[in-house]
PDB file of N, CA and C in Angstrom:
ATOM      1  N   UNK A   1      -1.961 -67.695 147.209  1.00  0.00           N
ATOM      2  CA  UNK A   1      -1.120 -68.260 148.244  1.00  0.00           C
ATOM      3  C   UNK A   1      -1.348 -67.568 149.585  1.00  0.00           C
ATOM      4  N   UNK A   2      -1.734 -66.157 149.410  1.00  0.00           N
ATOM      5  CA  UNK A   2      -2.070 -65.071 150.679  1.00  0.00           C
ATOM      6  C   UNK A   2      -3.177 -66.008 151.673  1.00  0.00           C
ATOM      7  N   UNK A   3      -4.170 -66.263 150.755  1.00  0.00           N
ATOM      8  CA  UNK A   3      -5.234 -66.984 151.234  1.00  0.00           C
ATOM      9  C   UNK A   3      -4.778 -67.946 152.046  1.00  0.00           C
ATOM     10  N   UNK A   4      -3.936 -69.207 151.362  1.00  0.00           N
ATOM     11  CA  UNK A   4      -3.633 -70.498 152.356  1.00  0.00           C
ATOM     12  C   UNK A   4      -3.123 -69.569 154.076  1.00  0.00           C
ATOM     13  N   UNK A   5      -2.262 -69.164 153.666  1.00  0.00           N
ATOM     14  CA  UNK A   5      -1.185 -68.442 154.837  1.00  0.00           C
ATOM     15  C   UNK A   5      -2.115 -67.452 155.591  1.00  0.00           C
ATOM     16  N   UNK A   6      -3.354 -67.182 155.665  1.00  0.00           N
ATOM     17  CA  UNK A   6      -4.092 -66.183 156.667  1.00  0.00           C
ATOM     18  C   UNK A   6      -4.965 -67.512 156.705  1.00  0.00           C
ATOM     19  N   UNK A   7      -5.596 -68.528 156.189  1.00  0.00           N
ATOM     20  CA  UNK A   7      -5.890 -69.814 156.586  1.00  0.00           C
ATOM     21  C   UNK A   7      -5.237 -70.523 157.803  1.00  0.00           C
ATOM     22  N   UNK A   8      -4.235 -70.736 157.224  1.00  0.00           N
ATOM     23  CA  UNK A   8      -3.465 -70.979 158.619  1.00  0.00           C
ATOM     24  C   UNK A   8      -3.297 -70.314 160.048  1.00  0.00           C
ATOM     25  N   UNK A   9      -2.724 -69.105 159.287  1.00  0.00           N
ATOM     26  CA  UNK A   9      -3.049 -68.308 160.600  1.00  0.00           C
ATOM     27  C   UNK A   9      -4.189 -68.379 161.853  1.00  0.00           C
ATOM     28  N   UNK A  10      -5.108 -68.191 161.012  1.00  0.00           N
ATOM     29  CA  UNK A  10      -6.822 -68.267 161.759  1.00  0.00           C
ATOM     30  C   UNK A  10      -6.643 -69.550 163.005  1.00  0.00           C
ATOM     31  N   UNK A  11      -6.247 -70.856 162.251  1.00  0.00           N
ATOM     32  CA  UNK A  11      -6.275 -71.890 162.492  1.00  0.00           C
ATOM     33  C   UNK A  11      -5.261 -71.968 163.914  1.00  0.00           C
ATOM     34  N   UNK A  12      -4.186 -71.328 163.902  1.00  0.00           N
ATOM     35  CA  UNK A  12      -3.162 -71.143 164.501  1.00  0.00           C
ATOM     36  C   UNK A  12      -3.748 -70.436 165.943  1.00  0.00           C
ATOM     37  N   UNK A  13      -4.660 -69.193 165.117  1.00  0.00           N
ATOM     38  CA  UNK A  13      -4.856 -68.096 166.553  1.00  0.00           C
ATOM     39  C   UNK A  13      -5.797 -69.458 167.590  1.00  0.00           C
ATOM     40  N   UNK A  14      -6.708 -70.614 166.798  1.00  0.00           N
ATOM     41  CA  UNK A  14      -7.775 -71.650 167.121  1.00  0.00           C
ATOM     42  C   UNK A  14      -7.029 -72.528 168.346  1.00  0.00           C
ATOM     43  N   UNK A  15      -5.454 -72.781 168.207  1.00  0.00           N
ATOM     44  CA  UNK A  15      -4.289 -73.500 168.655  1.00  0.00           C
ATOM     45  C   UNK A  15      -4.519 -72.788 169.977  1.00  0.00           C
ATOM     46  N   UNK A  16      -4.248 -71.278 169.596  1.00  0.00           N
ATOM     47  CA  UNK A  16      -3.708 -70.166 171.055  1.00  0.00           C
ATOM     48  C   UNK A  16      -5.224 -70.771 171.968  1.00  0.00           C
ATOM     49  N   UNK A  17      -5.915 -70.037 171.681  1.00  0.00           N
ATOM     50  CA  UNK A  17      -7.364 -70.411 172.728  1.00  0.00           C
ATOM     51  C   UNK A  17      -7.476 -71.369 173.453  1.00  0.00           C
ATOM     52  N   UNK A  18      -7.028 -72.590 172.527  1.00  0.00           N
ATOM     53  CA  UNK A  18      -6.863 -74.500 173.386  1.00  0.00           C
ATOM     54  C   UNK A  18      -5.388 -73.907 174.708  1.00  0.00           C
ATOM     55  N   UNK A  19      -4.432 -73.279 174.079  1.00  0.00           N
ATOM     56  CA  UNK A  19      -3.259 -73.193 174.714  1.00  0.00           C
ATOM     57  C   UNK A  19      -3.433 -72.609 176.239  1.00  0.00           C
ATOM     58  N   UNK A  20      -4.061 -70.790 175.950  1.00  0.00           N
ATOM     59  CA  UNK A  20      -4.365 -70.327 177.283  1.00  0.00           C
ATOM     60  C   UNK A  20      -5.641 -70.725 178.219  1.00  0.00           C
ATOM     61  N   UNK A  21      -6.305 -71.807 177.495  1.00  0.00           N
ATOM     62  CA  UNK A  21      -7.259 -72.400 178.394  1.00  0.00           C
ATOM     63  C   UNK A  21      -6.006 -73.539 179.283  1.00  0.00           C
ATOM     64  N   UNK A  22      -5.595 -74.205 178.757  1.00  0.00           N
ATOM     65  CA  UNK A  22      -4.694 -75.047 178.885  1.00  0.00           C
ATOM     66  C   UNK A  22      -3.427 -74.395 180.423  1.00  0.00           C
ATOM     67  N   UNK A  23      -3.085 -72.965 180.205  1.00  0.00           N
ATOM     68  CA  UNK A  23      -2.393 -72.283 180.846  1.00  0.00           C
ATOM     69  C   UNK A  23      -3.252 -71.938 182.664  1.00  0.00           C
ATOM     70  N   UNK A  24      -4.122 -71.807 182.088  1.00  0.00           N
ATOM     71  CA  UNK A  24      -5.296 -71.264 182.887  1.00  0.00           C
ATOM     72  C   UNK A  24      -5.793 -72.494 183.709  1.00  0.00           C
ATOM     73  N   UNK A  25      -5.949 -73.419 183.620  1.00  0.00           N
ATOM     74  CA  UNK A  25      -6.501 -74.680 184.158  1.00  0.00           C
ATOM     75  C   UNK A  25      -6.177 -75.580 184.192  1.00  0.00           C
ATOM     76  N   UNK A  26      -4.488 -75.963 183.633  1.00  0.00           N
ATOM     77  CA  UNK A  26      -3.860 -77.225 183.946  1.00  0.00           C
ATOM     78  C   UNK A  26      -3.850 -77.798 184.856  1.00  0.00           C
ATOM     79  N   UNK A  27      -3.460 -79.336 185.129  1.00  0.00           N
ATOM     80  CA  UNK A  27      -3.593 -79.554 186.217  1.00  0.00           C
ATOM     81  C   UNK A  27      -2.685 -79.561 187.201  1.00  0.00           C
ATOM     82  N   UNK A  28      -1.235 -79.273 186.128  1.00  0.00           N
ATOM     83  CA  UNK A  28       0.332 -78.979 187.301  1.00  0.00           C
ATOM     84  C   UNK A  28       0.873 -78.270 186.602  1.00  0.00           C
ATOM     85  N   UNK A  29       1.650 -77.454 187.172  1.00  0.00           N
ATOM     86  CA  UNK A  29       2.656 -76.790 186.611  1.00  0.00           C
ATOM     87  C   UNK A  29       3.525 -77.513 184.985  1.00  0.00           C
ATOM     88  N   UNK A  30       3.939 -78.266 184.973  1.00  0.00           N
ATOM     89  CA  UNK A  30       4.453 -79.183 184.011  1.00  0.00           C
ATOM     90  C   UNK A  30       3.673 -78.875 182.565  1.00  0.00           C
ATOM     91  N   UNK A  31       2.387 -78.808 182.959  1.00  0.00           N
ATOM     92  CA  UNK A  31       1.141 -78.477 181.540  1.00  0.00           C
ATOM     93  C   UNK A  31       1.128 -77.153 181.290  1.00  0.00           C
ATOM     94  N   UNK A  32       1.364 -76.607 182.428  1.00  0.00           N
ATOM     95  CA  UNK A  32       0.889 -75.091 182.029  1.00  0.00           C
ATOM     96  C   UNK A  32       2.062 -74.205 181.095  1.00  0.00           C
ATOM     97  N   UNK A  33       3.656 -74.810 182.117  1.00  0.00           N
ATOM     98  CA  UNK A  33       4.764 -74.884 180.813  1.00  0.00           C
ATOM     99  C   UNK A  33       4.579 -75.037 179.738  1.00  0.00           C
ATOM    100  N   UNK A  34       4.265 -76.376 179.410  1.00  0.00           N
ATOM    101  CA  UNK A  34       4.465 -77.276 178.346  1.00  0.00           C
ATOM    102  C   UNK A  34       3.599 -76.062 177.421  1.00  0.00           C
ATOM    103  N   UNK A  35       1.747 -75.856 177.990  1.00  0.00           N
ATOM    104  CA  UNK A  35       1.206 -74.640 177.156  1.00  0.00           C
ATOM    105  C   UNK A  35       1.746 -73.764 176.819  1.00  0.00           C
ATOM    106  N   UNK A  36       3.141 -73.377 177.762  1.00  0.00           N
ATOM    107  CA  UNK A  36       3.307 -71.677 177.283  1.00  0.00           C
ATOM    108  C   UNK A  36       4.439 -71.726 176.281  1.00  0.00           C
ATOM    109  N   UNK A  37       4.853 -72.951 176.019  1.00  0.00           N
ATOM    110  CA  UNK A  37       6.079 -73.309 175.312  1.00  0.00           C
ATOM    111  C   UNK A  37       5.112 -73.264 173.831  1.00  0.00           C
ATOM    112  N   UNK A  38       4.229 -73.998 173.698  1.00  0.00           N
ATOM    113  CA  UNK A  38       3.160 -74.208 172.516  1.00  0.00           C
ATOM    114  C   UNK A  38       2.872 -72.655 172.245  1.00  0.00           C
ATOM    115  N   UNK A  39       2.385 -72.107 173.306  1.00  0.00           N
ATOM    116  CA  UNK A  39       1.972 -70.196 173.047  1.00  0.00           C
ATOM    117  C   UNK A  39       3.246 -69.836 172.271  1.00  0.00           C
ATOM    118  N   UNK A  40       4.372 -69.530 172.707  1.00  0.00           N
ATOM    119  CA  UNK A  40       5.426 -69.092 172.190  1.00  0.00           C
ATOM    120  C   UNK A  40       5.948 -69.856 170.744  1.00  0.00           C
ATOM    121  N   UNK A  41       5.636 -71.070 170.374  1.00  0.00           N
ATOM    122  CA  UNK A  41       5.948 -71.305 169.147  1.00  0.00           C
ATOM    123  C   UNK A  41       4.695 -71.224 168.143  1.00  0.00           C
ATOM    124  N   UNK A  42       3.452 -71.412 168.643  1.00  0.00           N
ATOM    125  CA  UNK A  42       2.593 -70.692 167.540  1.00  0.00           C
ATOM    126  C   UNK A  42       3.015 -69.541 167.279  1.00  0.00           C
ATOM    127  N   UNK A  43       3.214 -68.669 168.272  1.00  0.00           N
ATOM    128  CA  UNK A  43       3.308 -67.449 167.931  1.00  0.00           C
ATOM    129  C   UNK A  43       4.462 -66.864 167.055  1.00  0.00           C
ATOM    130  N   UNK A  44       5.646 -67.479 167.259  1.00  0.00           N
ATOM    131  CA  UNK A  44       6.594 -67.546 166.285  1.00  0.00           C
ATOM    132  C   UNK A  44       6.041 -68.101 165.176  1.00  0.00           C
ATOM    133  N   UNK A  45       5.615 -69.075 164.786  1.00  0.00           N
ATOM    134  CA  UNK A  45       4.801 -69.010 163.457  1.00  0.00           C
ATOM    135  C   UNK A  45       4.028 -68.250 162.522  1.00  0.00           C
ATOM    136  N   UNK A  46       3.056 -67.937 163.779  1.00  0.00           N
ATOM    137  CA  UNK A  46       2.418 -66.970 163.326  1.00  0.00           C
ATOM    138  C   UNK A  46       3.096 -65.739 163.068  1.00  0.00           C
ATOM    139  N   UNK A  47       3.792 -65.329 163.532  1.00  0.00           N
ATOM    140  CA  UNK A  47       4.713 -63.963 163.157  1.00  0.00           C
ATOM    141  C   UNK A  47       6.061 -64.053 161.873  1.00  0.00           C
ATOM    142  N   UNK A  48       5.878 -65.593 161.789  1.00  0.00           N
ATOM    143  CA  UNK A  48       6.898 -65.515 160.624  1.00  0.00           C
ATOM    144  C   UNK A  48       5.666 -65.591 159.363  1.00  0.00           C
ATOM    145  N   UNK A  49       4.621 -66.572 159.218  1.00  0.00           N
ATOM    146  CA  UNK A  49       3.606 -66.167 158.173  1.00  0.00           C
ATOM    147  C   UNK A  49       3.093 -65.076 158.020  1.00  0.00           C
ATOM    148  N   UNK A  50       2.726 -64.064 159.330  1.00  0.00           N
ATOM    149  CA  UNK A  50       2.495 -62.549 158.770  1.00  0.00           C
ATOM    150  C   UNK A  50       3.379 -61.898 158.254  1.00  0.00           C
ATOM    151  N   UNK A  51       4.877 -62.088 158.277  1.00  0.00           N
ATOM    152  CA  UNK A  51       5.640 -61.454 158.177  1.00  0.00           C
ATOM    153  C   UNK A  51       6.109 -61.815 156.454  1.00  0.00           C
ATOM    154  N   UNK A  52       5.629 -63.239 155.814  1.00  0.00           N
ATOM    155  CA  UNK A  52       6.223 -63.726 154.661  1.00  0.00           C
ATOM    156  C   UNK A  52       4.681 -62.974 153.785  1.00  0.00           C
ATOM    157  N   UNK A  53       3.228 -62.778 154.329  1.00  0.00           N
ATOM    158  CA  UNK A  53       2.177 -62.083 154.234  1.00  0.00           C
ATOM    159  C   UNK A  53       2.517 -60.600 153.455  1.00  0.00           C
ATOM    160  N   UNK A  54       3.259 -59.830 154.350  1.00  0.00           N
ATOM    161  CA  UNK A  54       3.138 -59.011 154.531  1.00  0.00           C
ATOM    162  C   UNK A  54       4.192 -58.062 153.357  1.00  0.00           C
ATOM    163  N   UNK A  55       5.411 -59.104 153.866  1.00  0.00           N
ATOM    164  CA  UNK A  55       7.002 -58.689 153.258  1.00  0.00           C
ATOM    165  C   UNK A  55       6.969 -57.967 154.123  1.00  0.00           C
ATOM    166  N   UNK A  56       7.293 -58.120 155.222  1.00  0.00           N
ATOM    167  CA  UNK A  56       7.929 -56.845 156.299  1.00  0.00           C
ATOM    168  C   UNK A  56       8.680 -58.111 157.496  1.00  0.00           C
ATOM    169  N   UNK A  57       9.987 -57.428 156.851  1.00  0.00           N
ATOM    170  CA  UNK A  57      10.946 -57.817 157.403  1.00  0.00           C
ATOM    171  C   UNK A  57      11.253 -58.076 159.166  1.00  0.00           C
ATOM    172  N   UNK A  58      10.702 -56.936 159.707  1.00  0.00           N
ATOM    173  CA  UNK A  58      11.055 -56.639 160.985  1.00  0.00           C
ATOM    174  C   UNK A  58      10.515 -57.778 161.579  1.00  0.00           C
ATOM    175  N   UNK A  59       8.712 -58.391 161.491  1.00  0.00           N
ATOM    176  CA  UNK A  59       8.216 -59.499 161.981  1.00  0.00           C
ATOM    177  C   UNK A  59       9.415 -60.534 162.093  1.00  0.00           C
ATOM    178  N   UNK A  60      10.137 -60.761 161.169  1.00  0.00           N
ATOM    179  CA  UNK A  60      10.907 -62.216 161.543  1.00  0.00           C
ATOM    180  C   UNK A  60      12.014 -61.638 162.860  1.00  0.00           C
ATOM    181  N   UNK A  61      12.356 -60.312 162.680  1.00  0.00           N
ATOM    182  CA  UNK A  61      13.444 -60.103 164.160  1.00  0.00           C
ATOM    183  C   UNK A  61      12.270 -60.373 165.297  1.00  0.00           C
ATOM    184  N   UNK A  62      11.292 -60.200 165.247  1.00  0.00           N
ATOM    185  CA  UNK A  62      10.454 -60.276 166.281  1.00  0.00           C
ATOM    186  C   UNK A  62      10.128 -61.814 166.702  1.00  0.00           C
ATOM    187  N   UNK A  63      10.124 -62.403 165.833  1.00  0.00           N
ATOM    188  CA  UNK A  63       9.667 -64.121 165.837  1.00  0.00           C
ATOM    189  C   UNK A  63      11.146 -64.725 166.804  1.00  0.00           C
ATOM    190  N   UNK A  64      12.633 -63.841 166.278  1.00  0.00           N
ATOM    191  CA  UNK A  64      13.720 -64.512 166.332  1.00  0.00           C
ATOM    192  C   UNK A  64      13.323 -64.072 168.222  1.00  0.00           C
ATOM    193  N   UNK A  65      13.259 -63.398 168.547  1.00  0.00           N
ATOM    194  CA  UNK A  65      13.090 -62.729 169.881  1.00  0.00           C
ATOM    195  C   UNK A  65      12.298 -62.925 170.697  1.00  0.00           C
ATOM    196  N   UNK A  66      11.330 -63.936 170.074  1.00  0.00           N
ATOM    197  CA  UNK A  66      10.134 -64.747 170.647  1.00  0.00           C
ATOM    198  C   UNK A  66      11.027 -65.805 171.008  1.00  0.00           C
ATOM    199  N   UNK A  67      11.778 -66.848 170.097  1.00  0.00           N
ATOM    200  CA  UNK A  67      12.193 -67.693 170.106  1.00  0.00           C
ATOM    201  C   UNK A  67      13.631 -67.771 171.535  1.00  0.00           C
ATOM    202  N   UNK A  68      14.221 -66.879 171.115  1.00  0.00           N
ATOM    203  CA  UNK A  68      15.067 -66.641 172.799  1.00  0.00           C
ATOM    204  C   UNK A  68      14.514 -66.884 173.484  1.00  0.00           C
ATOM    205  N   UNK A  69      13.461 -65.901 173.603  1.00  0.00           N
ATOM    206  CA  UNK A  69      12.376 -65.684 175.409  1.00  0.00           C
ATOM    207  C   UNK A  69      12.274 -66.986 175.584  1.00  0.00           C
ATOM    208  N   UNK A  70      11.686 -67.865 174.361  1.00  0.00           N
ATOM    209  CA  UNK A  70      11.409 -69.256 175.001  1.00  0.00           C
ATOM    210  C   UNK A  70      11.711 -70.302 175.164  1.00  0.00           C
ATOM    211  N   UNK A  71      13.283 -70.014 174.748  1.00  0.00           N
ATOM    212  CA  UNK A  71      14.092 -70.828 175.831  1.00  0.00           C
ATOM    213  C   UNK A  71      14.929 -70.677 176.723  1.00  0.00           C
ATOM    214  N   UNK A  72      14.761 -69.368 177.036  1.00  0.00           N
ATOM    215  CA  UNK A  72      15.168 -68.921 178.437  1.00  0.00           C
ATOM    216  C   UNK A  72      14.275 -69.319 179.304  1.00  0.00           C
ATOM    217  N   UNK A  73      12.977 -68.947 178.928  1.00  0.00           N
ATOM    218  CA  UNK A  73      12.279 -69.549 180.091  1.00  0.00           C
ATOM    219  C   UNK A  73      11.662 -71.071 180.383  1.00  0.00           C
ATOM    220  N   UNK A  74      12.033 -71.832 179.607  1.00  0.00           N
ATOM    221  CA  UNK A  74      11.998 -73.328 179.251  1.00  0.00           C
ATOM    222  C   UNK A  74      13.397 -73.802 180.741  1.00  0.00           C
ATOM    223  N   UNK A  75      14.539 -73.012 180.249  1.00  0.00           N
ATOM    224  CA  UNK A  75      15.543 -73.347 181.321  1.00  0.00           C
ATOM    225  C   UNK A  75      15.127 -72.569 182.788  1.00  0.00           C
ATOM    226  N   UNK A  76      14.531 -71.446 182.406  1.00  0.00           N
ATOM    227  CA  UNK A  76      14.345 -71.055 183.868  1.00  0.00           C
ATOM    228  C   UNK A  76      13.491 -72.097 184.746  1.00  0.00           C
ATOM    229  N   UNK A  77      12.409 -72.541 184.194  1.00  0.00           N
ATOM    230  CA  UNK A  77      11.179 -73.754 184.332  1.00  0.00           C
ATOM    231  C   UNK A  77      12.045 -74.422 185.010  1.00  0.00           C
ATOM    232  N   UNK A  78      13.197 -75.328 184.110  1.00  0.00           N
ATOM    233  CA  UNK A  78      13.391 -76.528 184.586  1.00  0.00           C
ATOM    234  C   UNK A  78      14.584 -76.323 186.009  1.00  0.00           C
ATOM    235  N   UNK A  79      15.465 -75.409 185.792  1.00  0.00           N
ATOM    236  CA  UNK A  79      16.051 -74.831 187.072  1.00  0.00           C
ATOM    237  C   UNK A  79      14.814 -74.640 188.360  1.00  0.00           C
ATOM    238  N   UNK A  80      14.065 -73.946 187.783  1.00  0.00           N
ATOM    239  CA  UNK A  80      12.978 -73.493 189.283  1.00  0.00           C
ATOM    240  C   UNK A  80      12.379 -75.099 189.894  1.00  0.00           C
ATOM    241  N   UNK A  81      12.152 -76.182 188.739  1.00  0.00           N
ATOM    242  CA  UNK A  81      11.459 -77.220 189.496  1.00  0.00           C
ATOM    243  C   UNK A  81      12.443 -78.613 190.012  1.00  0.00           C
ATOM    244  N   UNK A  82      14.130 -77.975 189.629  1.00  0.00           N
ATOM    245  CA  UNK A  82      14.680 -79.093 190.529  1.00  0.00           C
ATOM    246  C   UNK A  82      15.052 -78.583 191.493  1.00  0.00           C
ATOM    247  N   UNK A  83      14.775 -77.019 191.628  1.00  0.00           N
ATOM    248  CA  UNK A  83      15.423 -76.869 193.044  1.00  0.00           C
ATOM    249  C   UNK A  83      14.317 -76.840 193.902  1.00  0.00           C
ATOM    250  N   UNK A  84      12.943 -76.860 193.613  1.00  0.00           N
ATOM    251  CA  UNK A  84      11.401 -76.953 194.641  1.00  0.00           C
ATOM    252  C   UNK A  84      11.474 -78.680 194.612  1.00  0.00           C
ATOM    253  N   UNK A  85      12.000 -79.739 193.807  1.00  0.00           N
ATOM    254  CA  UNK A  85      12.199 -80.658 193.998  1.00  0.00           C
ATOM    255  C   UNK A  85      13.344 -81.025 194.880  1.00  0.00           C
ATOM    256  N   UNK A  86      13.988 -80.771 194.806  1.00  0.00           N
ATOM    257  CA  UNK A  86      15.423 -80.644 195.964  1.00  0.00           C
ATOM    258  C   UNK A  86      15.075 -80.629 197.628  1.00  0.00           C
ATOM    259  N   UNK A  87      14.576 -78.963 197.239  1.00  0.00           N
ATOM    260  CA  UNK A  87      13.965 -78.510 198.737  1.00  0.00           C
ATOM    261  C   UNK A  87      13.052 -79.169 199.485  1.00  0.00           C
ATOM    262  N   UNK A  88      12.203 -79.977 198.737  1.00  0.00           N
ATOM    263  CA  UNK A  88      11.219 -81.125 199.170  1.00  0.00           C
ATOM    264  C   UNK A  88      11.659 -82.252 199.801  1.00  0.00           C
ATOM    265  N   UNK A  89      12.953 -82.645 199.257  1.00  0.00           N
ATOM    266  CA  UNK A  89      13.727 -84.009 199.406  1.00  0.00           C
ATOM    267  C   UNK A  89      14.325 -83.905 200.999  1.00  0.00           C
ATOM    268  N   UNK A  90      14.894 -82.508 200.954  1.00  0.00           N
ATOM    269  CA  UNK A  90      15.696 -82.204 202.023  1.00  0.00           C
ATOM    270  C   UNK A  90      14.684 -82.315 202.859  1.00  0.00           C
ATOM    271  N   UNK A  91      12.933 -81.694 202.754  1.00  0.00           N
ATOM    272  CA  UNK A  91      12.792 -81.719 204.087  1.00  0.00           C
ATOM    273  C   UNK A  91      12.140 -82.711 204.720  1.00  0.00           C
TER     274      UNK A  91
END
């Protein structure tokens, strides 16, 4: 079963590479989000399969703490682009 679950993994880290190319060269802001939202939930994946891998507990507090960050900054995103949308309107 170790096997499937570091299978995946691999496959997962294959996800990240598409993601920070994706981060790196989008074509608006909107994509490069959308990538870092994808970064942050592979990576919660990935840290909960190393962690079911491994039996070490601590990985899943770490996954849970991934998972905050990224939706704090999901709301920070969408706060920052109605008020650069706002400010546009006004001028």
């Amino acid at each position: 079963m170790n096997t499937i679950y570091i299978a995946i993994v691999l496959f997962l880290f294959l996800n990240l590479l598409v993601g920070i190319w994706r981060i790196i060269y989008g074509p608006s802001d909107e994509d490069r989000i959308l990538a870092s939202q994808l970064f942050g939930t592979i990576t919660v994946i990935i840290l909960l399969l190393l962690a079911q891998i491994n039996d070490y507990d601590a990985l899943r507090d770490v996954a849970l703490l991934f998972t905050s960050l990224a939706a704090v900054t999901a709301v920070a995103f969408v706060q920052s682009s109605v008020l650069k949308k706002k400010k546009s309107y006004d001028d």
